[in-house]
N, C-alpha and C. Protein backbone atom coordinates (compact mmCIF):
# COMPACT_ATOMS: atom_id res chain seq x y z
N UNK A 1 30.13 -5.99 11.60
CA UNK A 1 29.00 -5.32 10.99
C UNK A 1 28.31 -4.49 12.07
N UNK A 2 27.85 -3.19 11.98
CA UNK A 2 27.33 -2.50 12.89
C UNK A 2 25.93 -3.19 13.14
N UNK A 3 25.54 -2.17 14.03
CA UNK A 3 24.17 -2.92 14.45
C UNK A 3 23.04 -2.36 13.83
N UNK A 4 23.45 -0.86 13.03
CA UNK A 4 22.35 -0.42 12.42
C UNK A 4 21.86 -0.93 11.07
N UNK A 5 23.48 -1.15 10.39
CA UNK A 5 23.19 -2.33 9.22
C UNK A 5 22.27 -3.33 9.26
N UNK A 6 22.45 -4.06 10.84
CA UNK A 6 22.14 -4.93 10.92
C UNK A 6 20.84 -5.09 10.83
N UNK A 7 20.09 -4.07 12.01
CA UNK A 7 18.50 -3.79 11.76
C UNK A 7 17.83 -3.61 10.17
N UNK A 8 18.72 -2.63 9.81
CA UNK A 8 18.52 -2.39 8.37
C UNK A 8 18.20 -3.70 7.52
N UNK A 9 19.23 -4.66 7.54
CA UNK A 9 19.06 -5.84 6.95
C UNK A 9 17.94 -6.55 7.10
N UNK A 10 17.65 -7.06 8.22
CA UNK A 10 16.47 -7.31 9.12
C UNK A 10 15.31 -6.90 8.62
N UNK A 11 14.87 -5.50 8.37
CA UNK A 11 14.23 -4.93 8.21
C UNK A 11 13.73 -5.01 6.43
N UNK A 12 14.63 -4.89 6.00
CA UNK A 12 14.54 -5.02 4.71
C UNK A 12 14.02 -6.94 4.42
N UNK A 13 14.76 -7.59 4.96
CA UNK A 13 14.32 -9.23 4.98
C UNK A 13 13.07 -9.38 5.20
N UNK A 14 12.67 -8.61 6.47
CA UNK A 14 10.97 -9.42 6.60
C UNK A 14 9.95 -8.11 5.23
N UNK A 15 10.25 -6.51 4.96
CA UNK A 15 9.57 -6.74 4.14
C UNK A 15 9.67 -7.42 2.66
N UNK A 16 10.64 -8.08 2.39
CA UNK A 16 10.40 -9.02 1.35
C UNK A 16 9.96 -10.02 1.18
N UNK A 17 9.39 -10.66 2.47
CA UNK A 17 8.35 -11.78 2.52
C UNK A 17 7.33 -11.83 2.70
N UNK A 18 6.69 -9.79 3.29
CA UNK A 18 5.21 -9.04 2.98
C UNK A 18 4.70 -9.53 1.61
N UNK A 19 3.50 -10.12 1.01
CA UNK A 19 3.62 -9.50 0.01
C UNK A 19 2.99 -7.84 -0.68
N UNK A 20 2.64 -7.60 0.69
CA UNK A 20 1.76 -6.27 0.67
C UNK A 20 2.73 -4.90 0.97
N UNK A 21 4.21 -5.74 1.52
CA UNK A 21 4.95 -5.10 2.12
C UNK A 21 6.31 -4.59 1.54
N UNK A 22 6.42 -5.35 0.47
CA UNK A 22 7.96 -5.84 -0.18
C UNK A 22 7.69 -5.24 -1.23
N UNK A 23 7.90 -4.16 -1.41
CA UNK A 23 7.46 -3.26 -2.47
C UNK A 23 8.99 -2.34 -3.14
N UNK A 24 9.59 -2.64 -4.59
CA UNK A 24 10.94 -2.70 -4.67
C UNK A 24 11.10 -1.23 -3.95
N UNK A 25 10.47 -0.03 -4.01
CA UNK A 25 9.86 1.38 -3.95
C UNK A 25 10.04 2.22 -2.62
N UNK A 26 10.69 0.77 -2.06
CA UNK A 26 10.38 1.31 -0.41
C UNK A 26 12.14 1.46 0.01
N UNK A 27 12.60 2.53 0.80
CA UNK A 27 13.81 2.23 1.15
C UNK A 27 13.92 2.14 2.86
N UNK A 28 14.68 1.66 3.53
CA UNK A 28 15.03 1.37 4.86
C UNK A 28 16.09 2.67 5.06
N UNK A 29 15.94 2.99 6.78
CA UNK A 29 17.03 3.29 6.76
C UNK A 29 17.00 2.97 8.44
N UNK A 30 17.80 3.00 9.24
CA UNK A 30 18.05 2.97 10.36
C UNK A 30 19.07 3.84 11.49
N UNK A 31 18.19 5.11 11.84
CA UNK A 31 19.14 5.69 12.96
C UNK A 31 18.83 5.53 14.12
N UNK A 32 20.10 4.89 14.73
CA UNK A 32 20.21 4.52 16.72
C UNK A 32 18.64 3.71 16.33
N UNK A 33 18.66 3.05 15.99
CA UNK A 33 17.09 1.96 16.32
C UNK A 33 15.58 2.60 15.91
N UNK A 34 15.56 3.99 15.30
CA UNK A 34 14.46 3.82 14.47
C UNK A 34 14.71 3.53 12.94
N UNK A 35 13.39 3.00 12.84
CA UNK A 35 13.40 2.60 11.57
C UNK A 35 12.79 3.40 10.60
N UNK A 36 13.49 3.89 9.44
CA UNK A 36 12.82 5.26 8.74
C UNK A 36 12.29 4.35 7.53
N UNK A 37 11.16 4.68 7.12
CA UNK A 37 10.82 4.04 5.97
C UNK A 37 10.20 5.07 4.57
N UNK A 38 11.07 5.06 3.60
CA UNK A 38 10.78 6.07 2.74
C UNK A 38 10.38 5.34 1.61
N UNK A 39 9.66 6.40 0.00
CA UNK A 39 9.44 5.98 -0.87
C UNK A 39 7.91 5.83 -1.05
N UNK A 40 7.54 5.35 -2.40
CA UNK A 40 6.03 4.78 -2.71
C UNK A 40 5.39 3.68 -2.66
N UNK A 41 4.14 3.39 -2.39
CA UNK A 41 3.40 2.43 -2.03
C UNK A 41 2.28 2.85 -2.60
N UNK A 42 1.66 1.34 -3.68
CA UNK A 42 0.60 1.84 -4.33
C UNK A 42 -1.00 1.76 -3.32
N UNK A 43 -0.91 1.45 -2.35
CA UNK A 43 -2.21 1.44 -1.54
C UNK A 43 -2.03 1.86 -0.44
N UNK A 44 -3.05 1.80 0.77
CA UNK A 44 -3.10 2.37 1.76
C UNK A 44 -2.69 1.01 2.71
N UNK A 45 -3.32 -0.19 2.58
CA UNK A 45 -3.07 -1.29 2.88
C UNK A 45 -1.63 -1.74 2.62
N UNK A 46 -0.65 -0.96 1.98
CA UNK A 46 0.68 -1.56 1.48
C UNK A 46 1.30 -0.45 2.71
N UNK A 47 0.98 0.67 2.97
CA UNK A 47 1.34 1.46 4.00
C UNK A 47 0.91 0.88 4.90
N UNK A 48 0.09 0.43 5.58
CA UNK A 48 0.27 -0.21 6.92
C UNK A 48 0.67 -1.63 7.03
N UNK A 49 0.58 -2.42 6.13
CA UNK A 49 1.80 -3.53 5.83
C UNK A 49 3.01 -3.42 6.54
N UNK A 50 3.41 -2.53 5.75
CA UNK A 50 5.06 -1.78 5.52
C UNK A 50 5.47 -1.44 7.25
N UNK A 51 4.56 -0.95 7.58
CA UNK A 51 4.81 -0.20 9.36
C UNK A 51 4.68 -1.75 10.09
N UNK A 52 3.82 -2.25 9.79
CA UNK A 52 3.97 -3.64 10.79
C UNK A 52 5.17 -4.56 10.55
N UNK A 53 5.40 -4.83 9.47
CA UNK A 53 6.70 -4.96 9.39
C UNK A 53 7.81 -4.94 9.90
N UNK A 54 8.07 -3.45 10.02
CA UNK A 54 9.35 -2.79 10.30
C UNK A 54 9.20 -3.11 12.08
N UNK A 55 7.68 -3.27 12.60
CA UNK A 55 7.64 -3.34 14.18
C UNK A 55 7.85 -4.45 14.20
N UNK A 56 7.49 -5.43 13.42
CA UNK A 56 7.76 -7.22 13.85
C UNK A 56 9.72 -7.34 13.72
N UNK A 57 10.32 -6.71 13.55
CA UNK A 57 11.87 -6.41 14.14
C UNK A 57 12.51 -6.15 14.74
N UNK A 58 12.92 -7.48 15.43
CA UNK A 58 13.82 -7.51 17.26
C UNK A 58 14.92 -5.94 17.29
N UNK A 59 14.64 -4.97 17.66
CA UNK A 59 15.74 -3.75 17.90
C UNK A 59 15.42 -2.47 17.25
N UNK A 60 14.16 -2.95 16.72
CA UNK A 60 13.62 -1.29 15.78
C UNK A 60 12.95 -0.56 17.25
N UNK A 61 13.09 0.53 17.47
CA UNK A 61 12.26 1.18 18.95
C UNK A 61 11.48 2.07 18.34
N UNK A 62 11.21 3.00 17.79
CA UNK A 62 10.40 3.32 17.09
C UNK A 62 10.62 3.48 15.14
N UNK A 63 9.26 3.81 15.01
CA UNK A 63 9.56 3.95 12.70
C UNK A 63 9.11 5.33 12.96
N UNK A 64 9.52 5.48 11.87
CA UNK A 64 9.10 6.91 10.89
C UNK A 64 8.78 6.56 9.77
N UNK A 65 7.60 6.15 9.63
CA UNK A 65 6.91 5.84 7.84
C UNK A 65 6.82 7.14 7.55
N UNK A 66 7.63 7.23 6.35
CA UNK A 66 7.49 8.77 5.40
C UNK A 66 7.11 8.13 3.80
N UNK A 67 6.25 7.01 3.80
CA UNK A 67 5.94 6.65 2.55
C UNK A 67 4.90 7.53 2.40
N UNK A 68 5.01 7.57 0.87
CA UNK A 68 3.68 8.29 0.44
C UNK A 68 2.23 7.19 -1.04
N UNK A 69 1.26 6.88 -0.38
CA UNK A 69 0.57 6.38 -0.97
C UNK A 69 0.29 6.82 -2.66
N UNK A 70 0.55 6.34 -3.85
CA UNK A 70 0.40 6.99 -5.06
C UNK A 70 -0.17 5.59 -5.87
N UNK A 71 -1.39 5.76 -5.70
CA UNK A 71 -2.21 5.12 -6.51
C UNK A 71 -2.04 5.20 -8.26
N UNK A 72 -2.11 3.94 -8.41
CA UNK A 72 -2.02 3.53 -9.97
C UNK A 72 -2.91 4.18 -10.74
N UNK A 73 -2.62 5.03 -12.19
CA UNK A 73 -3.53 5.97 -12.43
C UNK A 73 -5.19 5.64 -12.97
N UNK A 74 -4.54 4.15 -13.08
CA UNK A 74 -6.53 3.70 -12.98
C UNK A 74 -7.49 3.85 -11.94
N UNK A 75 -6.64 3.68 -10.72
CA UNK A 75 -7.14 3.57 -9.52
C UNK A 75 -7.95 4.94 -8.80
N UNK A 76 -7.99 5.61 -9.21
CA UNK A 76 -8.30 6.87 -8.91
C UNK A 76 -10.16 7.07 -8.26
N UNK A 77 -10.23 7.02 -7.22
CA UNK A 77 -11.67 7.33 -6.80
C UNK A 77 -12.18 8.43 -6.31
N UNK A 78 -13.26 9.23 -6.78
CA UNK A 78 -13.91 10.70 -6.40
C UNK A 78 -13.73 10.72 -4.61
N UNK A 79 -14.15 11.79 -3.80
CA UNK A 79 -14.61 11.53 -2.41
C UNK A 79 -16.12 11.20 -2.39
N UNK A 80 -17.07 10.86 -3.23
CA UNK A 80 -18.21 10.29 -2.63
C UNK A 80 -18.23 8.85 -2.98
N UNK A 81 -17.40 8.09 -3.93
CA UNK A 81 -17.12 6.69 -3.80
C UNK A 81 -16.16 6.40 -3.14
N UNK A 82 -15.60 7.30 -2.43
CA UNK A 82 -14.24 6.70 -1.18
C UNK A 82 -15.28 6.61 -0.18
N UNK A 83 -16.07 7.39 0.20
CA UNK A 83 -17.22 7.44 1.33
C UNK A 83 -18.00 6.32 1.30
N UNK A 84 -18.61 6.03 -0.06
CA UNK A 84 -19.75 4.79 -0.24
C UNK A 84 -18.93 3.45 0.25
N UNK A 85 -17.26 3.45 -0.50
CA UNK A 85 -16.67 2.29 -0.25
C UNK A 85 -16.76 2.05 1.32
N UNK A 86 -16.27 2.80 2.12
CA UNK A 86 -15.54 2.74 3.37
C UNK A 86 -16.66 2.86 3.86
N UNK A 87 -17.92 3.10 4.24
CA UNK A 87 -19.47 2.88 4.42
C UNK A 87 -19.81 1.15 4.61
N UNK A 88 -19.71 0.62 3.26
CA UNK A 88 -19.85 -0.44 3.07
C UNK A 88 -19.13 -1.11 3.76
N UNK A 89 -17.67 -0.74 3.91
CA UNK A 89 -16.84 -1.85 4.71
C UNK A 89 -16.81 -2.00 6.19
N UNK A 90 -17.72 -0.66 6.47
CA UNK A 90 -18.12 -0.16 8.12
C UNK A 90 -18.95 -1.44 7.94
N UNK A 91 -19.85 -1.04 7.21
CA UNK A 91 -21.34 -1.56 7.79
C UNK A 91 -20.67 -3.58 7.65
N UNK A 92 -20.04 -3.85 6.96
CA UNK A 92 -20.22 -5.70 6.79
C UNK A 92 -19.12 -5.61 7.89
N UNK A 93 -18.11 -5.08 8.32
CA UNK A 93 -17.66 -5.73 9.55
C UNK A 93 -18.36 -5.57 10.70
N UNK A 94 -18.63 -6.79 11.61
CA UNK A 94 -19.39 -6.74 12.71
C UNK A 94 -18.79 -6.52 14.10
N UNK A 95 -17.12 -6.11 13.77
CA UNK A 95 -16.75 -5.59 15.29
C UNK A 95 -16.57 -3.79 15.31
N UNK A 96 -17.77 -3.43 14.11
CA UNK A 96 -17.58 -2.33 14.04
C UNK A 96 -19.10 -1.44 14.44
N UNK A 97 -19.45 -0.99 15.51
CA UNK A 97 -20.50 -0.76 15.93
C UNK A 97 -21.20 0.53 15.10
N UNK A 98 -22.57 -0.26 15.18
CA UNK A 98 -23.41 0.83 14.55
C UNK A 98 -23.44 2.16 14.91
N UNK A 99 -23.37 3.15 13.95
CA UNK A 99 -23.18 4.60 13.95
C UNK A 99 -22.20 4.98 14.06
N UNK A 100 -20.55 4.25 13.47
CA UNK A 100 -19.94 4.58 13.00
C UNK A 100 -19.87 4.64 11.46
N UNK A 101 -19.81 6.07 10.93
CA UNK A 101 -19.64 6.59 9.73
C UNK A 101 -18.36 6.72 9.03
N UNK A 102 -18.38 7.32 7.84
CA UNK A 102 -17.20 7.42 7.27
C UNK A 102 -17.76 8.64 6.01
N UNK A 103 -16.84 9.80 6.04
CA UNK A 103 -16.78 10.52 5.38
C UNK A 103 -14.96 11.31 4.52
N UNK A 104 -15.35 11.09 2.98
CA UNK A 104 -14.25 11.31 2.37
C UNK A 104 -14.39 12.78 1.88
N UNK A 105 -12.69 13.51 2.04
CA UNK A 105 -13.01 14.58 1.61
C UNK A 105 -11.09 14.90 1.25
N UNK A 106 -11.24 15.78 -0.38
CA UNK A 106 -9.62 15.48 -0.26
C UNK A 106 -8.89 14.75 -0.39
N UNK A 107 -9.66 13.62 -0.32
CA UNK A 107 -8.45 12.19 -0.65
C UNK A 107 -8.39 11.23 0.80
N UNK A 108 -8.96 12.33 1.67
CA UNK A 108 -8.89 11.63 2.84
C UNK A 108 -10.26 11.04 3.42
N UNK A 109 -10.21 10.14 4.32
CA UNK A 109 -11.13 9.11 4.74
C UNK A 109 -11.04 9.90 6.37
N UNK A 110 -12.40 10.54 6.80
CA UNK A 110 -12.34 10.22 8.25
C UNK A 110 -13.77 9.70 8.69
N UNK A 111 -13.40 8.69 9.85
CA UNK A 111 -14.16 7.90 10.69
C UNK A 111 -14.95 8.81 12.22
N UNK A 112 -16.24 9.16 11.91
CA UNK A 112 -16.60 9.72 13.55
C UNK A 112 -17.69 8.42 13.89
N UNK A 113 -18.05 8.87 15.40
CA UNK A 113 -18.76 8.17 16.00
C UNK A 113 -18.65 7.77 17.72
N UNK A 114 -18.96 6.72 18.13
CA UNK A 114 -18.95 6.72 19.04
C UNK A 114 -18.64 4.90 19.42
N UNK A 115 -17.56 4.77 19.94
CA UNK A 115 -17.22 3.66 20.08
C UNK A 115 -17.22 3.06 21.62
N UNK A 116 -17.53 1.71 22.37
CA UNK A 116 -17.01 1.61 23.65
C UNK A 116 -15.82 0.97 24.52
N UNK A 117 -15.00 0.42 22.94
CA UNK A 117 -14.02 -0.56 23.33
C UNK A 117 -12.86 -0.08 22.23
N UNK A 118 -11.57 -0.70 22.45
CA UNK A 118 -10.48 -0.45 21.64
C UNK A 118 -11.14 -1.07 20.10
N UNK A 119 -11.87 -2.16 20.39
CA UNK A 119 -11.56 -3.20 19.42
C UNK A 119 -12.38 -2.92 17.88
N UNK A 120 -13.97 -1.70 18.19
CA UNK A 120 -14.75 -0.88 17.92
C UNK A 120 -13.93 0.16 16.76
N UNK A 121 -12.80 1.09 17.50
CA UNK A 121 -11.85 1.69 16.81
C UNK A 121 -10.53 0.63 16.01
N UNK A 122 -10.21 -0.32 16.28
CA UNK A 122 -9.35 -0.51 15.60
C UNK A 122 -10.30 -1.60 14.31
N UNK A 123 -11.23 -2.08 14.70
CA UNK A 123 -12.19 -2.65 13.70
C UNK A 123 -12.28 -1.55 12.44
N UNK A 124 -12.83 -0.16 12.96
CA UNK A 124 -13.38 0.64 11.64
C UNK A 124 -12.23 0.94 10.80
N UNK A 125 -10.90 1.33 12.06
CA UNK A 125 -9.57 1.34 10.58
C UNK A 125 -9.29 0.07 9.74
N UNK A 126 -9.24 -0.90 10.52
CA UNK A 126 -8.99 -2.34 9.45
C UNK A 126 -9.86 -2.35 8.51
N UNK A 127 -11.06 -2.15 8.66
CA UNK A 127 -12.52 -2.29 7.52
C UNK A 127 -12.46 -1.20 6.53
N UNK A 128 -11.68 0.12 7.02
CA UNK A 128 -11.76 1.13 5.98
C UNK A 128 -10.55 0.85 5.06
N UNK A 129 -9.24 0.28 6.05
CA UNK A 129 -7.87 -0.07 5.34
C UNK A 129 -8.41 -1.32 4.53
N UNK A 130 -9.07 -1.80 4.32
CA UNK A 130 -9.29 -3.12 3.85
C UNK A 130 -8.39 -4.25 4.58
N UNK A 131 -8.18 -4.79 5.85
CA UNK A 131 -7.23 -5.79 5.89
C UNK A 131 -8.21 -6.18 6.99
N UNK A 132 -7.74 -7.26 7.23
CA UNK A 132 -8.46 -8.33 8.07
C UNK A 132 -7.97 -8.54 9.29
N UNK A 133 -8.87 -8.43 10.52
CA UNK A 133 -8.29 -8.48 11.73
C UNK A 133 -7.32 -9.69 11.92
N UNK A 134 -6.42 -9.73 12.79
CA UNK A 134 -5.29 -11.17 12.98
C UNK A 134 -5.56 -11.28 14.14
């Protein structure tokens, strides 16, 4: 069995025990040791699932997530309740320092401010992604 199969396999195994991750939607592929990850994912949180994943795999050296997020058509939120949400989730996490904001525009979420530690920036993406620090 080659070795790219092999990753491939691998790869495909641990996201089926995501459950944020194992999404039938998603395909693997593996060239020389990156790991390409294509297809849909209904959240933003199922996209960064999906990438941690593919890194928790002994021989992947780098991914290429080419998923594309496509929200369920209920799911659909304006940009001033993507802003209010991701506001709210600034403000209740507490490794996320005051006067960091969040403004939606487009579909997209960006974070300014002024941070003094890694933990500051990777706090406001977890709180805006919704997932919980590990």
């Amino acid at each position: 069995m080659s070795q790219a199969k092999d990753i491939r396999d691998a790869v495909e195994h641990e996201l089926s025990y995501d459950p944020l991750a194992g999404d039938p939607d998603i395909s693997v592929k593996d060239i020389n040791g990156d790991g390409a990850l294509n297809g849909t994912v209904p959240g933003y949180p199922h996209y960064l699932e999906a990438a941690a994943a593919v890194r928790r795999v002994a021989g992947v050296q780098k991914l290429q997530n080419h998923l594309e997020v496509v929200l369920p058509s209920g799911d659909y939120r304006d940009d001033p309740t993507r802003t209010t949400l991701a506001t709210n989730a600034l403000t209740l996490n507490i490794a996320v320092p005051a006067g960091v904001e969040a403004t939606a525009k487009n579909g997209n979420i960006t974070l300014t401010g002024t941070v003094s530690y890694g933990t500051g920036r990777t706090g406001g993406k977890q709180a805006v992604a919704g997932r919980l620090p590990r």
